[in-house]
C-alpha atoms as a PDB file:
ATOM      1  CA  UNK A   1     198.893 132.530  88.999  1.00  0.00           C
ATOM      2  CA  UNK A   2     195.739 131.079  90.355  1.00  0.00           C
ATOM      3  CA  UNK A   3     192.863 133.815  92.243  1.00  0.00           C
ATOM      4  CA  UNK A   4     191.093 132.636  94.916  1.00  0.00           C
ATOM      5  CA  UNK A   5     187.862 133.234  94.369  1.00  0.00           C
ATOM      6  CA  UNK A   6     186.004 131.757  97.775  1.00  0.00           C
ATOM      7  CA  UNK A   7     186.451 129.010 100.314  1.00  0.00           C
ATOM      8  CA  UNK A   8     183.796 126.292 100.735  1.00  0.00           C
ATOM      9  CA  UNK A   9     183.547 123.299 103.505  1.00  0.00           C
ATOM     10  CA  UNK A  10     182.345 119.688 101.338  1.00  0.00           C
ATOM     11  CA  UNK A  11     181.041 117.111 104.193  1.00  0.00           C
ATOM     12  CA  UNK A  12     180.929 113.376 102.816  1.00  0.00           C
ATOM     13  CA  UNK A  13     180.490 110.459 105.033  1.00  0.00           C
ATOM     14  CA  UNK A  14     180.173 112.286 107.918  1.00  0.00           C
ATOM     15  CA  UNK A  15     183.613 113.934 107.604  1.00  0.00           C
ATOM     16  CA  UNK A  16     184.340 117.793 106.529  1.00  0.00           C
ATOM     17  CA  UNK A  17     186.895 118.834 103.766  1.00  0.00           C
ATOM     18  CA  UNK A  18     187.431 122.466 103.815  1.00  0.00           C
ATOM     19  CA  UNK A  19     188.847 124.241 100.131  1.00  0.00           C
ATOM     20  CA  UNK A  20     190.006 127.078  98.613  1.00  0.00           C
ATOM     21  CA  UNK A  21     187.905 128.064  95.679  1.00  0.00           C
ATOM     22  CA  UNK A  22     190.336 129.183  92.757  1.00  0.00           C
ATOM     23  CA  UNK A  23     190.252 130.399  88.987  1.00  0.00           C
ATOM     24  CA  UNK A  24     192.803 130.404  86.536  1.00  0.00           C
ATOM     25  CA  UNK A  25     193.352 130.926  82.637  1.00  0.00           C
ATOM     26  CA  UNK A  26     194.189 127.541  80.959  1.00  0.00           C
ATOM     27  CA  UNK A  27     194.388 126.501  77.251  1.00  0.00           C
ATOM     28  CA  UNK A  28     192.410 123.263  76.454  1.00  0.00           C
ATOM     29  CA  UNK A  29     192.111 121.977  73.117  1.00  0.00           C
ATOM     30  CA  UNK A  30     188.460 121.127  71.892  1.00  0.00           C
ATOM     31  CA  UNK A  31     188.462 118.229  69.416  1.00  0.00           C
ATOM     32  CA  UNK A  32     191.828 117.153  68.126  1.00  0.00           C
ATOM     33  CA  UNK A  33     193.267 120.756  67.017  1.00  0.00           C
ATOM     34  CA  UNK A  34     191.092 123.410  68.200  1.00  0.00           C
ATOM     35  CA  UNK A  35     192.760 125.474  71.333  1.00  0.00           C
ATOM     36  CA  UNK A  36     191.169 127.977  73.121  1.00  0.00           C
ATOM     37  CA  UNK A  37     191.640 129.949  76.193  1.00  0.00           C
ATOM     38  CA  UNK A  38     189.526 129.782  79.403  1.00  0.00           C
ATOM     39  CA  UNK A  39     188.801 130.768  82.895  1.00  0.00           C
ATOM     40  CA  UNK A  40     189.095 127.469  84.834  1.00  0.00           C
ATOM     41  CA  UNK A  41     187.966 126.874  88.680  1.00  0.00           C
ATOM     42  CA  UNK A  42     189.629 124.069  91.011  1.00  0.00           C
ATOM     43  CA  UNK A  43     188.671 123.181  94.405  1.00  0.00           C
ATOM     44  CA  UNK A  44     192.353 123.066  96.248  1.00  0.00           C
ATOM     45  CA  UNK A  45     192.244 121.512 100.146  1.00  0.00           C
ATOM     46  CA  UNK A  46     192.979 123.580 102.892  1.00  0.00           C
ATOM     47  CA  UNK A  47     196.669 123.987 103.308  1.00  0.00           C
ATOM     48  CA  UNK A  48     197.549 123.192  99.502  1.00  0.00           C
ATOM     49  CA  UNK A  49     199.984 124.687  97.480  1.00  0.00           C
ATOM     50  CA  UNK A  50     197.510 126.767  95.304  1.00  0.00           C
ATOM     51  CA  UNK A  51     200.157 127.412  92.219  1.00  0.00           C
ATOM     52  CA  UNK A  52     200.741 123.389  92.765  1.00  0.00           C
ATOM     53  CA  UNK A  53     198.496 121.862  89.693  1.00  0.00           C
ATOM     54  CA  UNK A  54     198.753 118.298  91.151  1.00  0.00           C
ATOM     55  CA  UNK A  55     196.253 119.514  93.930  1.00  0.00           C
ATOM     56  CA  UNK A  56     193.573 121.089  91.528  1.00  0.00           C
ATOM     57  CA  UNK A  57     190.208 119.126  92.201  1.00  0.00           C
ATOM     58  CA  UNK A  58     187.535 119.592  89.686  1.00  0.00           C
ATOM     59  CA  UNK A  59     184.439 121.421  91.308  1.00  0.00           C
ATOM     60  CA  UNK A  60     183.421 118.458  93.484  1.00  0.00           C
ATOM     61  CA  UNK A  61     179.420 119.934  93.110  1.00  0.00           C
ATOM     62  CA  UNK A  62     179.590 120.308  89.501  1.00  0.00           C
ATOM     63  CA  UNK A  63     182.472 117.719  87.997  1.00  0.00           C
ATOM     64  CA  UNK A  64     181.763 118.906  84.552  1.00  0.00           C
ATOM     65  CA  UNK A  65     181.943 122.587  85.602  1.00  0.00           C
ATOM     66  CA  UNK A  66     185.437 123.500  83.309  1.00  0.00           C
ATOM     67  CA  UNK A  67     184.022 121.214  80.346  1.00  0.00           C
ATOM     68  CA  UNK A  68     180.880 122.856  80.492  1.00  0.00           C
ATOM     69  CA  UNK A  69     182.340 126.347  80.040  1.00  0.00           C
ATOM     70  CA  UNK A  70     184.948 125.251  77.209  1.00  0.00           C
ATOM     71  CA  UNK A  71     182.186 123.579  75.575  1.00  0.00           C
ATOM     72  CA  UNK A  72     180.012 127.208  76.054  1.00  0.00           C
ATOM     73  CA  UNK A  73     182.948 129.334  75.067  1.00  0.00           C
ATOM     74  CA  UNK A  74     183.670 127.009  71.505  1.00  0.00           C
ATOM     75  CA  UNK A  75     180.115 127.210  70.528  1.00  0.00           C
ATOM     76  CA  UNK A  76     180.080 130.945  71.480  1.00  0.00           C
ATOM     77  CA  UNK A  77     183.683 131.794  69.639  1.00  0.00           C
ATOM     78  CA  UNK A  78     182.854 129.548  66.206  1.00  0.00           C
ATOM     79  CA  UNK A  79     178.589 130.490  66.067  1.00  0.00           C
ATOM     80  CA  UNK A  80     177.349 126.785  67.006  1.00  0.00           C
ATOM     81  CA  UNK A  81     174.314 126.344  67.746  1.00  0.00           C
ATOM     82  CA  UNK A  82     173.738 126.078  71.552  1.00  0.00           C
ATOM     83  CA  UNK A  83     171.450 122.591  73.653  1.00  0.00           C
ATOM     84  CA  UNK A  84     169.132 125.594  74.221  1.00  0.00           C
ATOM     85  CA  UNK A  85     168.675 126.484  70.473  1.00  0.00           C
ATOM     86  CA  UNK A  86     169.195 123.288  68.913  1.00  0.00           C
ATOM     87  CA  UNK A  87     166.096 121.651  71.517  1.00  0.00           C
ATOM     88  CA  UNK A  88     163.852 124.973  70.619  1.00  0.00           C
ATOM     89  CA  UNK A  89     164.278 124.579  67.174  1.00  0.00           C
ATOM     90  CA  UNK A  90     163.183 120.897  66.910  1.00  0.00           C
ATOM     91  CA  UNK A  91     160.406 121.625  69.174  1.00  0.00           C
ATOM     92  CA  UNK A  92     159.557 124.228  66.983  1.00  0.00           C
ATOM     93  CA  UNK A  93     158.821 121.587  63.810  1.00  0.00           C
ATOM     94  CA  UNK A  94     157.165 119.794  66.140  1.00  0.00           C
ATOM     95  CA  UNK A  95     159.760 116.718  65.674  1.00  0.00           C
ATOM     96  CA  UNK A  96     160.487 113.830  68.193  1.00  0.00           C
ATOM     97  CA  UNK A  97     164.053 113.139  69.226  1.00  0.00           C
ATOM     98  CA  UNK A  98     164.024 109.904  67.109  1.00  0.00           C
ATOM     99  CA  UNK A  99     162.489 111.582  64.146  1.00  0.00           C
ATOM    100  CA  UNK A 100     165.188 114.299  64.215  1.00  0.00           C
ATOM    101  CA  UNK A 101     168.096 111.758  64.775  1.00  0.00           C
ATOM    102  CA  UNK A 102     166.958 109.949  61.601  1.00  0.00           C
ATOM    103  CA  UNK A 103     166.433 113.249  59.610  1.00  0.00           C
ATOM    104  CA  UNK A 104     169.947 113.993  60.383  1.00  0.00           C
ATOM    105  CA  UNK A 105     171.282 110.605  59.936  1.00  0.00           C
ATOM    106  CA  UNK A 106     172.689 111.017  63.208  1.00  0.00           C
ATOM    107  CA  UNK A 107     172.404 108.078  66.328  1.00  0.00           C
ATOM    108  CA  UNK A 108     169.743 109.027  68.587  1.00  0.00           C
ATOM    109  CA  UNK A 109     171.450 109.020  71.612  1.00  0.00           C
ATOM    110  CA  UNK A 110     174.682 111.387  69.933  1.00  0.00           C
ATOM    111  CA  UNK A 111     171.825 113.749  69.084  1.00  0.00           C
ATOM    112  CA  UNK A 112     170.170 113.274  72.285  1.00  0.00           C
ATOM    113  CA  UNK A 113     173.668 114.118  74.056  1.00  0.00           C
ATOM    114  CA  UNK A 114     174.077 116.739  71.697  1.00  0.00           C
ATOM    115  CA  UNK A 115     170.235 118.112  72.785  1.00  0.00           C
ATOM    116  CA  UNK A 116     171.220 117.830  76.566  1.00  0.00           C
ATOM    117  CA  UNK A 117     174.890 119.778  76.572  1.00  0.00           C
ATOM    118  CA  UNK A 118     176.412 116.253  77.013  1.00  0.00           C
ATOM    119  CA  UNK A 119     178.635 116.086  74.195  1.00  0.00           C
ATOM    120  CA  UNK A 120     180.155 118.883  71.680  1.00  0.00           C
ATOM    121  CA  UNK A 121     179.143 118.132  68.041  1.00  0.00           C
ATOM    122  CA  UNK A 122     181.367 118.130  65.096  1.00  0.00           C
ATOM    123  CA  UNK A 123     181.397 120.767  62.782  1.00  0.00           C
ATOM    124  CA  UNK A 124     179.546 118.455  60.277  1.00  0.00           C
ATOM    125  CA  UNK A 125     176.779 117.618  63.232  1.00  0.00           C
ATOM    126  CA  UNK A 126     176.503 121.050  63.111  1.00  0.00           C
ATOM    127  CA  UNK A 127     175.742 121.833  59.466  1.00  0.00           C
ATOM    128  CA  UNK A 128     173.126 119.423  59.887  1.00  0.00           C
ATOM    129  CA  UNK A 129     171.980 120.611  62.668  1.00  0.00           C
ATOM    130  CA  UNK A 130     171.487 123.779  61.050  1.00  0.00           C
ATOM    131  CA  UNK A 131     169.148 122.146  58.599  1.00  0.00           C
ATOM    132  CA  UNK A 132     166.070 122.300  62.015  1.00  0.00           C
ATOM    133  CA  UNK A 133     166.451 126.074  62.026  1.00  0.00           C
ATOM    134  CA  UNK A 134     165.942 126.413  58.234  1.00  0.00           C
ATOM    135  CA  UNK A 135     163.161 123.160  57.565  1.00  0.00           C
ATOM    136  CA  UNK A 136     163.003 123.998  53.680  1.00  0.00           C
ATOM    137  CA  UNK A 137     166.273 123.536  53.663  1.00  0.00           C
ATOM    138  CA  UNK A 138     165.943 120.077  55.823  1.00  0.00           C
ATOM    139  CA  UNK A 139     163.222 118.867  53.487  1.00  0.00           C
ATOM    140  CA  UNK A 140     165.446 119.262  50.573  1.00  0.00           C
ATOM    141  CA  UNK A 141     168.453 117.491  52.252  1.00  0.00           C
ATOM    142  CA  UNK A 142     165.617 114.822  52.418  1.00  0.00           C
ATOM    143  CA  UNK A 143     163.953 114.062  49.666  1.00  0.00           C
ATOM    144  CA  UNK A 144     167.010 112.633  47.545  1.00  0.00           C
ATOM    145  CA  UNK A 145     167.527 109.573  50.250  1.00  0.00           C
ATOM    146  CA  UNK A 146     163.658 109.201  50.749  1.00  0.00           C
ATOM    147  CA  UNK A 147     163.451 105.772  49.485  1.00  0.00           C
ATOM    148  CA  UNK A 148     166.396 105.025  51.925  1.00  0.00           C
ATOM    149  CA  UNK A 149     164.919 107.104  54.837  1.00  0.00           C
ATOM    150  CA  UNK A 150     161.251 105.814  54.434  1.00  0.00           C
ATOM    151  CA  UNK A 151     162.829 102.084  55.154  1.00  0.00           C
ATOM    152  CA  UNK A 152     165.380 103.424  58.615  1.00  0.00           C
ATOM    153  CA  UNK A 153     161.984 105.370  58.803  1.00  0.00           C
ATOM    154  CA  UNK A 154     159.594 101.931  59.150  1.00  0.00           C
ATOM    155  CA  UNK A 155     161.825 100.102  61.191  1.00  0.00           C
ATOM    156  CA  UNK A 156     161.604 102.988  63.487  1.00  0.00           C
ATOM    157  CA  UNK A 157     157.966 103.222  63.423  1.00  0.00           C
ATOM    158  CA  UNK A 158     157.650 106.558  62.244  1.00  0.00           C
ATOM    159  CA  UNK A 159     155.538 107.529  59.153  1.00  0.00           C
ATOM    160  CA  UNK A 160     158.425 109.779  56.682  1.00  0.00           C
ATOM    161  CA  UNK A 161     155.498 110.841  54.608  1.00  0.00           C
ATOM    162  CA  UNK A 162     153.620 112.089  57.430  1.00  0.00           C
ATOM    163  CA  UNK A 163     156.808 113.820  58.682  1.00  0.00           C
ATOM    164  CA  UNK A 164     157.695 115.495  55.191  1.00  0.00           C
ATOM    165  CA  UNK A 165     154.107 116.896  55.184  1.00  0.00           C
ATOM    166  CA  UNK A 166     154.001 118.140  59.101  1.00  0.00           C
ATOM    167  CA  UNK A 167     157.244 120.123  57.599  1.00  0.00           C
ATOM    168  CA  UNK A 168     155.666 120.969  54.576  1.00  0.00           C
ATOM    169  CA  UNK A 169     152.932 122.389  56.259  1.00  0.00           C
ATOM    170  CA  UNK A 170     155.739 124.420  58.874  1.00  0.00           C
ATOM    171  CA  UNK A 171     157.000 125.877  55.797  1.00  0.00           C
ATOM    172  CA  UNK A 172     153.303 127.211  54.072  1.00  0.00           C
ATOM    173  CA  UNK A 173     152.421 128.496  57.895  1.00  0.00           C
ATOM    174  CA  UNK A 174     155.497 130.728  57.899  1.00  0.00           C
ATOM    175  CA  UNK A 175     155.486 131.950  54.392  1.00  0.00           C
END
């Protein structure tokens, strides 16, 4: 059974909508056989049958709302890392968003979506995503494709020597 939770008024185009603010416990399933349990909240117009599902309107302020807080709740239940940690961590090697997408063999924009909250990685996006909290690790995963990675590397414009030795150098500052 749904709780309200609050009432808001939405004006667009010069009209007003007024809502009932409601939450309720739904199971979604992340990926293709992952389910979890969450608190959900709808926007239901005044008047609406509030246990009616067919009137639920996704927070019209934040659309993304529910998907943000299933997304929170799988990386919080299964230990991924979080936009927050994932962004601090490449910061912290001092790598650019194209650098660490080629590191990571991973497109640039997934691991910019990834970076931003936009998108949910896959378990294996997130083994190698591990590899930017641990960068001996990351240089290791490295240096068997270098020949490979120093040609994606060029094309890119980035130096992969230079790169190997600004995490070379990460690793001798924090030993």
């Amino acid at each position: 059974m749904p709780k309200i939770i609050g009432r808001t008024t939405y004006s667009f185009d010069e009209q007003s909508f007024d809502f009932t603010i409601i939450e309720l416990r739904e199971t979604v399933t992340i990926g293709s056989r992952d389910a979890l349990e969450n608190t959900h909240r709808y926007w239901v117009p005044a008047g609406e049958d509030l246990a009616d599902p067919t009137t639920y309107i996704e927070p019209i302020t934040n659309p993304d709302y529910n998907l943000d807080a299933d997304y929170q709740l799988y990386r919080q239940q299964y230990n991924f890392l979080s936009p927050t940690a994932i962004k601090a961590a490449r910061q912290h090697l001092d790598l650019s968003v194209p650098t660490t997408a080629l590191l990571l063999d991973m497109p640039e924009e997934v691991f910019l979506a990834i970076e931003n909250g936009d998108l949910l990685q896959s378990l294996e996006q997130e083994i190698n995503l591990r590899f930017l909290q641990h960068p001996q690790q990351l240089l290791a995963s490295i240096r068997p494709y270098q020949d490979l990675l120093t040609q994606r590397a060029a094309r890119m414009h980035i130096d992969l020597d230079d790169v190997c030795q600004q995490l070379s150098q990460k690793i001798a500052d924090n030993d």
